[in-house]
C-alpha atoms as a PDB file:
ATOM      1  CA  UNK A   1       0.000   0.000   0.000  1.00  0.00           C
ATOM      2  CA  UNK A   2       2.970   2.101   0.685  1.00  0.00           C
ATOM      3  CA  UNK A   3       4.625   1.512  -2.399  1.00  0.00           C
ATOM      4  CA  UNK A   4       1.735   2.539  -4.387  1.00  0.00           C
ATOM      5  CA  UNK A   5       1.138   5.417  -2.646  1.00  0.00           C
ATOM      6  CA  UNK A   6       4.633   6.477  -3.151  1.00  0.00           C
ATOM      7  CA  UNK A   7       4.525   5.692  -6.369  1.00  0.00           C
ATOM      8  CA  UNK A   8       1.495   7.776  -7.242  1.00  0.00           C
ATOM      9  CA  UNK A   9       2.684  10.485  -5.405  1.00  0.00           C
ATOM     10  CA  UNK A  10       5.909  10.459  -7.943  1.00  0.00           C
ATOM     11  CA  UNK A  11       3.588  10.523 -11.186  1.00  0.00           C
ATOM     12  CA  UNK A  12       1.518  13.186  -9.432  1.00  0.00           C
ATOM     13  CA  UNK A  13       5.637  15.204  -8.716  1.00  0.00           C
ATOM     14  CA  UNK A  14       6.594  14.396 -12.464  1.00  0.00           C
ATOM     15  CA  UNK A  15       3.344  15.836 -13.965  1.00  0.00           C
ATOM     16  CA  UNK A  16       3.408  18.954 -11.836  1.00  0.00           C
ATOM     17  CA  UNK A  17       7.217  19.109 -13.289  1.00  0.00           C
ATOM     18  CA  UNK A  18       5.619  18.854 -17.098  1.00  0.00           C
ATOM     19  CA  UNK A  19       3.040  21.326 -16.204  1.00  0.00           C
ATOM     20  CA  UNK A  20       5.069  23.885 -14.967  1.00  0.00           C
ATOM     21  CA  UNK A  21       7.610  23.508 -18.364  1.00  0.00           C
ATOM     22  CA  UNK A  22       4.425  23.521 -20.613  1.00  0.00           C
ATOM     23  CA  UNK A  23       3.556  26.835 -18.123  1.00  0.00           C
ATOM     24  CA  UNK A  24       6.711  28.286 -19.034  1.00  0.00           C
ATOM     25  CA  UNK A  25       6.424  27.662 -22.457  1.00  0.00           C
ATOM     26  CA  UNK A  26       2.916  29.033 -23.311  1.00  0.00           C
ATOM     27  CA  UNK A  27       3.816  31.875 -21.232  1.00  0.00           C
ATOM     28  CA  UNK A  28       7.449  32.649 -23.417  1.00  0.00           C
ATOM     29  CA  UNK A  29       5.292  32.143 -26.645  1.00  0.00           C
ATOM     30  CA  UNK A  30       2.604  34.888 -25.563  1.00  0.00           C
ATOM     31  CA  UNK A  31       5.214  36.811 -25.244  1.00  0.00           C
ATOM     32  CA  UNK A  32       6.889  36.350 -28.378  1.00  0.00           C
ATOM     33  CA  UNK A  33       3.006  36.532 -29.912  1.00  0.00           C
ATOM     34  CA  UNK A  34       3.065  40.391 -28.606  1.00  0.00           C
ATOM     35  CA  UNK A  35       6.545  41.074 -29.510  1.00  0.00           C
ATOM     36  CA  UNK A  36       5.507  39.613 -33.417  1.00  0.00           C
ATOM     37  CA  UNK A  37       2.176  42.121 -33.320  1.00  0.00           C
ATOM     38  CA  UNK A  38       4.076  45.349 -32.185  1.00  0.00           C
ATOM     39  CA  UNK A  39       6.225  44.709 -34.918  1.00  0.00           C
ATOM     40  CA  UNK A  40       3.401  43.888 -37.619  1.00  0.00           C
ATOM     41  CA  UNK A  41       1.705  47.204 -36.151  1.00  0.00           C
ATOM     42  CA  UNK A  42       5.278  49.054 -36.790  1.00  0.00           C
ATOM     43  CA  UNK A  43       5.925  47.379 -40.107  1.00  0.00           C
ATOM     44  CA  UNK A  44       2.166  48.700 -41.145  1.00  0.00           C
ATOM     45  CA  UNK A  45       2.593  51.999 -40.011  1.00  0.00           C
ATOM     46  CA  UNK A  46       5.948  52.348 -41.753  1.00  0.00           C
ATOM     47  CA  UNK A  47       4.460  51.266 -45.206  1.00  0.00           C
ATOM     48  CA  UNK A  48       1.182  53.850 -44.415  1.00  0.00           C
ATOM     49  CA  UNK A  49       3.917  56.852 -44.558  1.00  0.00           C
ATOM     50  CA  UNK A  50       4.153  56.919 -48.087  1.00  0.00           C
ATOM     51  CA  UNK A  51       0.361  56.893 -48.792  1.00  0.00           C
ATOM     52  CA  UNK A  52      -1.965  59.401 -50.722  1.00  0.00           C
ATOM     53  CA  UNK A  53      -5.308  59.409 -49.969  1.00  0.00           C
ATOM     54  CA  UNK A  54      -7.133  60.736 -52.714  1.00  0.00           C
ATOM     55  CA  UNK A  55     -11.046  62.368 -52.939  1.00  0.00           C
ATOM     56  CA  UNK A  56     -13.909  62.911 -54.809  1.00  0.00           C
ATOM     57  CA  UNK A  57     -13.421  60.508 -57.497  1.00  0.00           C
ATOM     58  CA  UNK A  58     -16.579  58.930 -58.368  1.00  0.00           C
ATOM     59  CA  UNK A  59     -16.388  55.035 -58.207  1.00  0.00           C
ATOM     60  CA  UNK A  60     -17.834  52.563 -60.564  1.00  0.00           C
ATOM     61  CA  UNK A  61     -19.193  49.121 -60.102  1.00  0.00           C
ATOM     62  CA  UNK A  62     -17.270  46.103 -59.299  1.00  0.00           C
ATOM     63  CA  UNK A  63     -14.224  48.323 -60.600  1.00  0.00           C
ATOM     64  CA  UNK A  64     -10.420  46.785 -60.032  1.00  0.00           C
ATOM     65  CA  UNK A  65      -7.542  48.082 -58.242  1.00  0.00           C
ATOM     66  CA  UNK A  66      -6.147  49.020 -62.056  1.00  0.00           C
ATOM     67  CA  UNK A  67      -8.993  51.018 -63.044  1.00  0.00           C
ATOM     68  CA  UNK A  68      -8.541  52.350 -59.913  1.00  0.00           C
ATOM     69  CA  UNK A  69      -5.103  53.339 -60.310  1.00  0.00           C
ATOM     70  CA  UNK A  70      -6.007  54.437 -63.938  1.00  0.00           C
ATOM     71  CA  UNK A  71      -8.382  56.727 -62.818  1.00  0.00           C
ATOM     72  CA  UNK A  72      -6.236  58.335 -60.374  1.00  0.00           C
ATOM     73  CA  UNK A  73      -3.172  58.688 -62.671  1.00  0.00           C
ATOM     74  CA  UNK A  74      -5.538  60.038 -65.257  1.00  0.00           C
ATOM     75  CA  UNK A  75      -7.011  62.553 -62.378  1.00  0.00           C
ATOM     76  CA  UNK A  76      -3.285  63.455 -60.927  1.00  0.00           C
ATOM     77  CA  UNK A  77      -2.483  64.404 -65.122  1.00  0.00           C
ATOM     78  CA  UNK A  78      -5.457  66.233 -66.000  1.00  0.00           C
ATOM     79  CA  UNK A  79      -6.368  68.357 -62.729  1.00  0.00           C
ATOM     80  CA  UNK A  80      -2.915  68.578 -61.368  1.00  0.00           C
ATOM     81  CA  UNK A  81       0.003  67.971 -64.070  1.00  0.00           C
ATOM     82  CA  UNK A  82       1.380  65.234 -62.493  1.00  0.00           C
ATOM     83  CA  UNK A  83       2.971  62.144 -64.508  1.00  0.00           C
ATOM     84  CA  UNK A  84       3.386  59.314 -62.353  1.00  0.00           C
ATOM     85  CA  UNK A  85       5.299  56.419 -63.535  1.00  0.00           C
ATOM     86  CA  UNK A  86       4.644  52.728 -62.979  1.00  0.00           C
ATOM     87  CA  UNK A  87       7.316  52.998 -59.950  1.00  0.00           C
ATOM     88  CA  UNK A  88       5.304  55.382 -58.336  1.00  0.00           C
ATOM     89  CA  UNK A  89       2.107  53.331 -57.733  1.00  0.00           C
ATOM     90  CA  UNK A  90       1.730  50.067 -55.912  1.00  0.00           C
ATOM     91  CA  UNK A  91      -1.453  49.606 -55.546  1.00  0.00           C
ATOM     92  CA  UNK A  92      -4.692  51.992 -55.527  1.00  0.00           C
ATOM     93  CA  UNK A  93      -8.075  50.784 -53.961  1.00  0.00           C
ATOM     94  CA  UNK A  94     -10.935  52.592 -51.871  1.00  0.00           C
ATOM     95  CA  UNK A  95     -11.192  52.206 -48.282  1.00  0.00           C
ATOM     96  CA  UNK A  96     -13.863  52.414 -45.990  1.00  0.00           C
ATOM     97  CA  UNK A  97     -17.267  50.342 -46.399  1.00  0.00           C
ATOM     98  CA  UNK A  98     -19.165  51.151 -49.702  1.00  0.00           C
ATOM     99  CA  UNK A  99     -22.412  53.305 -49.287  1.00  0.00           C
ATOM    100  CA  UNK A 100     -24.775  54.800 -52.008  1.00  0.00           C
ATOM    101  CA  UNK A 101     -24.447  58.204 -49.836  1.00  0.00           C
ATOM    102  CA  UNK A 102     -20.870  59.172 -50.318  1.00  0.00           C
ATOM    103  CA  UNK A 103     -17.277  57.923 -52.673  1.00  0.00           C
ATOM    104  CA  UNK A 104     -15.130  56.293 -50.805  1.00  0.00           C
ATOM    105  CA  UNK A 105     -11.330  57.750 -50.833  1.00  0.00           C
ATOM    106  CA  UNK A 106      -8.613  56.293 -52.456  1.00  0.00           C
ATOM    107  CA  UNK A 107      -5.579  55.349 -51.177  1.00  0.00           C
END
């Protein structure tokens, strides 16, 4: 009776041991988690600096990001004399939710 008590009472030590390095381990990767979304929220921010955001520019059904961005070039040329070359553009898209009230902006 002894010996199984004992022996229990060694599984019960050796999974309190496991537990506590599983403990440590969730608790080093929800740090590394927060460390990894501080530096997607950086790494976003950075890439926002260079934006335009771009109004008024009435927006057509199911339209693509390059009629989008052909519409805006076009707009820049016309209204404002600017040329902008292929480099210059990534990507041009609205934001915001679509409503039949207002145009989105571009950015």
């Amino acid at each position: 009776m002894k010996d199984s008590i004992n022996n229990i009472m060694d599984k019960v030590l050796n999974m309190k041991n496991a537990l506590k390095g599983v403990s440590n381990e969730v608790n080093r990767l929800h740090n590394h988690i927060h460390y990894l979304e501080d530096k997607i929220d950086d790494l976003e921010n950075r890439s926002r600096c260079h934006n335009l955001v771009i109004h008024d520019i009435p927006e057509e059904r199911s339209e693509n990001w390059e009629r989008v961005e052909k519409k805006v070039k076009q707009v820049l040329r016309d209204r404002m004399g600017i040329t902008l070359s292929e480099q210059c553009t990534q990507r041009c898209h609205h934001i915001g939710r679509k409503r039949d009230d207002r145009v989105r902006p571009i950015v």
